[in-house]
PDB file of N, CA and C in Angstrom:
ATOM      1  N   UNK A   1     -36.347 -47.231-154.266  1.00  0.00           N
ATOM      2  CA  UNK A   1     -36.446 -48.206-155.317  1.00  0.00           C
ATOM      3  C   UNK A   1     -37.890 -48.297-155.801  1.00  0.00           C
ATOM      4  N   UNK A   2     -38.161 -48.211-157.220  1.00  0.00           N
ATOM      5  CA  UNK A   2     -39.554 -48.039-157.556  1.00  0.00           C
ATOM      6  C   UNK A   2     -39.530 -49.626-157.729  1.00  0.00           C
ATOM      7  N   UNK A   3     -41.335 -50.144-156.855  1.00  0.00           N
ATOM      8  CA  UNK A   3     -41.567 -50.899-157.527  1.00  0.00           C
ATOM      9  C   UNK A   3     -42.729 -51.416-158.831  1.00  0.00           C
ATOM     10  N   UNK A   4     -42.034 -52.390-159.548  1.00  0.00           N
ATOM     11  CA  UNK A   4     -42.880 -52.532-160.691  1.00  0.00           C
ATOM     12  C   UNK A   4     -44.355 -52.519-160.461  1.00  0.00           C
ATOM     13  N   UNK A   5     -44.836 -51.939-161.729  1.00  0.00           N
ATOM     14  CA  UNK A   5     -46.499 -51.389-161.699  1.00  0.00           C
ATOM     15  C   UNK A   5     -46.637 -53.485-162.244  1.00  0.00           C
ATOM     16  N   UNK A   6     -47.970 -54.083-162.404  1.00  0.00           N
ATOM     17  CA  UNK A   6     -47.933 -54.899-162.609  1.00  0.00           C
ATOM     18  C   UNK A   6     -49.603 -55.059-163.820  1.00  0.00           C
ATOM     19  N   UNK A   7     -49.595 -55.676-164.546  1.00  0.00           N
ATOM     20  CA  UNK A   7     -50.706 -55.850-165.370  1.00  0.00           C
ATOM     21  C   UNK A   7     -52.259 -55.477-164.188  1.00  0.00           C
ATOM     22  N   UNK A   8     -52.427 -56.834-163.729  1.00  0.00           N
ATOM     23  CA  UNK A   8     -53.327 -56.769-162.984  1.00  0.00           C
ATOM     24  C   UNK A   8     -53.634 -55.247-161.921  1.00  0.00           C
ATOM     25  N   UNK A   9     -52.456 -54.890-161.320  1.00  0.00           N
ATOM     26  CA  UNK A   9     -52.970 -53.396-160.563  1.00  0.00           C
ATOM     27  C   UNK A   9     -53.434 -52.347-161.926  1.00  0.00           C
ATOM     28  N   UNK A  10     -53.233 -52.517-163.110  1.00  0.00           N
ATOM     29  CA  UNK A  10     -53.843 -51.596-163.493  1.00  0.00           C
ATOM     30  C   UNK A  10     -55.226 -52.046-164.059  1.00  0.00           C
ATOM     31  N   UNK A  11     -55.182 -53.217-164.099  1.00  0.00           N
ATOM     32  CA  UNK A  11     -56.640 -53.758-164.514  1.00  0.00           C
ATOM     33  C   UNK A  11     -57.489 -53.261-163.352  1.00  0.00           C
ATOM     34  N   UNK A  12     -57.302 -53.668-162.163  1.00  0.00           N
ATOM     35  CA  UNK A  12     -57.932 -53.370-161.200  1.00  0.00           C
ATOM     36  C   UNK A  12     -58.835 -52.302-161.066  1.00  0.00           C
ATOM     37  N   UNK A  13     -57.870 -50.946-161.123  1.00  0.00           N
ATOM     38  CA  UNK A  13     -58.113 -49.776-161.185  1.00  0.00           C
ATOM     39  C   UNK A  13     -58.646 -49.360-162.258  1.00  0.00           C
ATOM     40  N   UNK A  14     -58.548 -49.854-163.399  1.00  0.00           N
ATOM     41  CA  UNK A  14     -59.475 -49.212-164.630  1.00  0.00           C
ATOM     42  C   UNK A  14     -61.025 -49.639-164.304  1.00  0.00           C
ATOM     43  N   UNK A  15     -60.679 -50.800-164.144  1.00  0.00           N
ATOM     44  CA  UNK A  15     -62.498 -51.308-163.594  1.00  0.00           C
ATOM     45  C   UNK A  15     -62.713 -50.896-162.536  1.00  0.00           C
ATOM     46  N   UNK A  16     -62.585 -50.840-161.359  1.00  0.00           N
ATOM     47  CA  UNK A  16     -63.157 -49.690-160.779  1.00  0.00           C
ATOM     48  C   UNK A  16     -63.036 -48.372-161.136  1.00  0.00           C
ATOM     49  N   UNK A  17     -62.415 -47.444-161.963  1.00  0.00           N
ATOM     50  CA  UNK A  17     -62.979 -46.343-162.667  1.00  0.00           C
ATOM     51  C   UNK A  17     -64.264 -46.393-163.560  1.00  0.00           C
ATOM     52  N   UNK A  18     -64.119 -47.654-164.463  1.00  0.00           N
ATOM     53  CA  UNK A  18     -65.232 -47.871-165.296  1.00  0.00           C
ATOM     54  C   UNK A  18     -66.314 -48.247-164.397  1.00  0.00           C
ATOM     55  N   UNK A  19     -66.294 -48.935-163.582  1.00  0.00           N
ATOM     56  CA  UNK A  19     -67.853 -48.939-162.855  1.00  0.00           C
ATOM     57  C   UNK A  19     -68.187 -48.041-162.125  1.00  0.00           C
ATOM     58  N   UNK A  20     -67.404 -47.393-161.702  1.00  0.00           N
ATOM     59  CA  UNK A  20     -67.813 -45.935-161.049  1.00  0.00           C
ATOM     60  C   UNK A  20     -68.522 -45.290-161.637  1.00  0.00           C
ATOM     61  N   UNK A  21     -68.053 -45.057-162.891  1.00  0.00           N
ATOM     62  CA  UNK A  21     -68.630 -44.099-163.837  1.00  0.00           C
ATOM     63  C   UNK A  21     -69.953 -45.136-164.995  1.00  0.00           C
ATOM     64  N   UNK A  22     -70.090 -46.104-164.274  1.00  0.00           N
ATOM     65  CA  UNK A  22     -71.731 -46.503-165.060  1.00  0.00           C
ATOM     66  C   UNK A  22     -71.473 -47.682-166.121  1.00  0.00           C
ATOM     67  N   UNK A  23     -70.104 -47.945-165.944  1.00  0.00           N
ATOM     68  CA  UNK A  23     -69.696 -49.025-167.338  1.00  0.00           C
ATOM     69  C   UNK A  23     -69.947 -48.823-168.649  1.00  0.00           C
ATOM     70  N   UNK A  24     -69.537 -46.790-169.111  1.00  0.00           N
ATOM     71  CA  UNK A  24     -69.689 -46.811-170.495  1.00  0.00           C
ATOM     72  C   UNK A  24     -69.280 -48.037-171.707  1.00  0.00           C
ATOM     73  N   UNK A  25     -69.620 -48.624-172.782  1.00  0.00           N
ATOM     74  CA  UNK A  25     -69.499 -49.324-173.419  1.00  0.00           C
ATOM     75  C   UNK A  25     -68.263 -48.781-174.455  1.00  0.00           C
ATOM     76  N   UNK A  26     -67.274 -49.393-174.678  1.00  0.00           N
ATOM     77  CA  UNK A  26     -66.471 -48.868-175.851  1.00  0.00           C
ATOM     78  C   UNK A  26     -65.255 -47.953-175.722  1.00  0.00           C
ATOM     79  N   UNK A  27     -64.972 -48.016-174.050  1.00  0.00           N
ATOM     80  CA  UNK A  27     -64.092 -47.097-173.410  1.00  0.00           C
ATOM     81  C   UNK A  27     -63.200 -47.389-172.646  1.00  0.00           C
ATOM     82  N   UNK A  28     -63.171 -48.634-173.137  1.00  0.00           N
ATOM     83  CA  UNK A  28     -61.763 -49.516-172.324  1.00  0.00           C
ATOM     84  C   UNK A  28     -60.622 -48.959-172.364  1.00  0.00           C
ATOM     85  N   UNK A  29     -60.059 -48.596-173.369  1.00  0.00           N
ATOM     86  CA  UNK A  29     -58.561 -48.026-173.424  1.00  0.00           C
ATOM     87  C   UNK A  29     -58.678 -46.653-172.706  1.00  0.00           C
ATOM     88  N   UNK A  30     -59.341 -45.934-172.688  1.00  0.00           N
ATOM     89  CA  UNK A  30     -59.661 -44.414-172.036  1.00  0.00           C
ATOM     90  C   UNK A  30     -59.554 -44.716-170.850  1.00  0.00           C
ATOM     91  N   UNK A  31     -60.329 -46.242-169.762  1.00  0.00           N
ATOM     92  CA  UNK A  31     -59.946 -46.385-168.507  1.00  0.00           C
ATOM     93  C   UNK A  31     -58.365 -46.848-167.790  1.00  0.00           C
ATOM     94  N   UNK A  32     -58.141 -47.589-169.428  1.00  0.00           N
ATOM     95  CA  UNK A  32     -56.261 -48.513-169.281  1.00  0.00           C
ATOM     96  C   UNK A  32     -55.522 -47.002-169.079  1.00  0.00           C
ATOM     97  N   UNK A  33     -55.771 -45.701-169.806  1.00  0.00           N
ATOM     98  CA  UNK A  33     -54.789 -44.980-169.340  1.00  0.00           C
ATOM     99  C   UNK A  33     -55.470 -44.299-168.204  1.00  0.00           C
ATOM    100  N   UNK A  34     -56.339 -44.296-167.755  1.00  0.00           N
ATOM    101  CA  UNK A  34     -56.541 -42.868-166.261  1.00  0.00           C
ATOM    102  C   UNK A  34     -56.137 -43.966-165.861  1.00  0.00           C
ATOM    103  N   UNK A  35     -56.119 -45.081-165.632  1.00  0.00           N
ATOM    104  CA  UNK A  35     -55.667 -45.989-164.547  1.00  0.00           C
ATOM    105  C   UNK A  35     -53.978 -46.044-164.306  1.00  0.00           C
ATOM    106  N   UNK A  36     -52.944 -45.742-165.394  1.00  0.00           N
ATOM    107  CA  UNK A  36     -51.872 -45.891-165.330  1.00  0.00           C
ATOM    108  C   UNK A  36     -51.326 -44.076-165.142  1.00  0.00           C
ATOM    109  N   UNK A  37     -52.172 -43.357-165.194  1.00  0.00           N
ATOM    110  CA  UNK A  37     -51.975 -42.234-164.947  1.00  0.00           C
ATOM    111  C   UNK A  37     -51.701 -41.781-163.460  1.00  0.00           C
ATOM    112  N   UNK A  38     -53.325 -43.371-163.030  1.00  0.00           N
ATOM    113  CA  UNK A  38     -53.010 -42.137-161.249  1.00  0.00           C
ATOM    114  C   UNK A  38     -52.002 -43.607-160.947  1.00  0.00           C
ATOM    115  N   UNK A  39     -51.713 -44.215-161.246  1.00  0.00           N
ATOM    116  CA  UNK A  39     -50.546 -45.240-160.695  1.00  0.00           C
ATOM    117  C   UNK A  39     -48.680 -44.181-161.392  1.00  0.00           C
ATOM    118  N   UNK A  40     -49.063 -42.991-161.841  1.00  0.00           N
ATOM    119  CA  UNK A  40     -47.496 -42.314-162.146  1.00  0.00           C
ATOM    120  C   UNK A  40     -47.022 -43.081-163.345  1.00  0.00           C
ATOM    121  N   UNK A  41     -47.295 -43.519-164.496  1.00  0.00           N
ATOM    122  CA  UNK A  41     -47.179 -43.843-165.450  1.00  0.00           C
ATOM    123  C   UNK A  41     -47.267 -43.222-166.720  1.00  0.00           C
ATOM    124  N   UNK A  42     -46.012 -43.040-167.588  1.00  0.00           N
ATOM    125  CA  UNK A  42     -46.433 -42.025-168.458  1.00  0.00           C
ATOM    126  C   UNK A  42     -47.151 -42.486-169.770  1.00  0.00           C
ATOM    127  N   UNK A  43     -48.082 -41.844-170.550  1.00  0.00           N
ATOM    128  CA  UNK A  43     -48.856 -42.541-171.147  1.00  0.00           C
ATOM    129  C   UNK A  43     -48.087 -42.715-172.608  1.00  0.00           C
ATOM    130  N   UNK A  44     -48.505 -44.104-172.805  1.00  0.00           N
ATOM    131  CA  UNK A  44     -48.225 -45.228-173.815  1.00  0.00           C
ATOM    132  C   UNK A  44     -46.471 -45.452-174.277  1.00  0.00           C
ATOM    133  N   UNK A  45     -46.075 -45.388-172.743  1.00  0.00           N
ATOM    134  CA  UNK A  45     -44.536 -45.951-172.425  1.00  0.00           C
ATOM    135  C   UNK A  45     -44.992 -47.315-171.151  1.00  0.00           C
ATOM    136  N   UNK A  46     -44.569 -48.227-172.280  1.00  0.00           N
ATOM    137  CA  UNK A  46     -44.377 -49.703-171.856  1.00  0.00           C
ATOM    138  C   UNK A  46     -44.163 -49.548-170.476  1.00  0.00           C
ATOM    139  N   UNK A  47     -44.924 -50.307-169.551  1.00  0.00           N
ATOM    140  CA  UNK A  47     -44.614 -50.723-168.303  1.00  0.00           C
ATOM    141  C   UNK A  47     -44.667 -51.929-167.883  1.00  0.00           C
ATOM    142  N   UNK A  48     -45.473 -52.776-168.208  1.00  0.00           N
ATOM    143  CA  UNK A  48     -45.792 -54.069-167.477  1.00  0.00           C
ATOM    144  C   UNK A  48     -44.981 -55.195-168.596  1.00  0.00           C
ATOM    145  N   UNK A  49     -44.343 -55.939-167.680  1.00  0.00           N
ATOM    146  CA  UNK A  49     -44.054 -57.391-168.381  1.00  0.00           C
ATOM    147  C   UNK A  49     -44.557 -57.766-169.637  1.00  0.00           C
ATOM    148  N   UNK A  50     -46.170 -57.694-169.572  1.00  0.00           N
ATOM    149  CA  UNK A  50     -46.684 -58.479-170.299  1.00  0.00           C
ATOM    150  C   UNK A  50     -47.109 -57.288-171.762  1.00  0.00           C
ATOM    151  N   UNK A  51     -46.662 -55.951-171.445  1.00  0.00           N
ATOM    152  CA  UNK A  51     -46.819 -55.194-172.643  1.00  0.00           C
ATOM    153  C   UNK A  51     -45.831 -55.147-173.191  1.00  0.00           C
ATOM    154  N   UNK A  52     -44.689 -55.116-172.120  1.00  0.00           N
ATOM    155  CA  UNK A  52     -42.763 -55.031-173.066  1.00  0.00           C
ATOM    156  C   UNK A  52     -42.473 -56.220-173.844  1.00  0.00           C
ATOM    157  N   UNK A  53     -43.466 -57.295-173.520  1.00  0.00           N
ATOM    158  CA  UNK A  53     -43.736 -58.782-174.775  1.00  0.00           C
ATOM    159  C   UNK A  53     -44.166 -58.875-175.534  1.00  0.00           C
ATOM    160  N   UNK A  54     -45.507 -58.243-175.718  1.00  0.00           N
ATOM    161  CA  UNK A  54     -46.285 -57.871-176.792  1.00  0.00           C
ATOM    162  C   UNK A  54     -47.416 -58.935-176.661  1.00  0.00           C
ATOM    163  N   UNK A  55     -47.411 -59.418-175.340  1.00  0.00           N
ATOM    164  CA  UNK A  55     -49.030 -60.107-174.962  1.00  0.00           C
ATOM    165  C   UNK A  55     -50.184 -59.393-174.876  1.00  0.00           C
ATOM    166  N   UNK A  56     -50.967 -60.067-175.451  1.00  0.00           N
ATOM    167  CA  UNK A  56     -52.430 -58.757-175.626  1.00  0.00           C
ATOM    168  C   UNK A  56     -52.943 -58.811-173.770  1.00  0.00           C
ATOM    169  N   UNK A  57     -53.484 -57.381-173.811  1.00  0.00           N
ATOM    170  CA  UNK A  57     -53.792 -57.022-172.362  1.00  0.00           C
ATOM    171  C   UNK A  57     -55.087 -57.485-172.469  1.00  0.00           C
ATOM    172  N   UNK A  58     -56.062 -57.937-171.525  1.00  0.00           N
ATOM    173  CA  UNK A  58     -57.201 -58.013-171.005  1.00  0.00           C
ATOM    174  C   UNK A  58     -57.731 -56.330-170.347  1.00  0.00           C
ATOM    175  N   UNK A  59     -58.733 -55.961-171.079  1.00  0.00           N
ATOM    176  CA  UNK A  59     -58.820 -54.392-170.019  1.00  0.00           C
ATOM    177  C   UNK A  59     -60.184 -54.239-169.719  1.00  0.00           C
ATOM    178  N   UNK A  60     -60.719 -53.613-169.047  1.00  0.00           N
ATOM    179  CA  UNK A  60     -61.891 -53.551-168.230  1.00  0.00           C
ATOM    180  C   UNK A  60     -63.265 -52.942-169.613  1.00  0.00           C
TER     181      UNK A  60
END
């Protein structure tokens, strides 16, 4: 049974990608997908609750 990816685990993980890499400025969405990438997510197919609503995401 897969369980649901959730807003916050991918926030998580984008910001720590982005600070890893120096906190480029202007590259938020570039971290929202490597982050849903290494969580097995295919890119820009709805996953989280709060995107299948159309609530704006908070991203790193």
């Amino acid at each position: 049974m897969d369980v649901p990816v959730t807003e916050e685990q991918i926030r998580t993980i984008a910001f720590y990608l982005w600070e890893r890499d120096g906190g480029p400025e202007g590259r938020s969405e570039e971290y929202w997908e490597k982050a849903r990438q290494q969580l097995g997510l295919d890119a820009g197919a709805p996953s989280t609750e709060a995107e299948t609503s159309g609530q704006e995401q908070s991203k790193a």
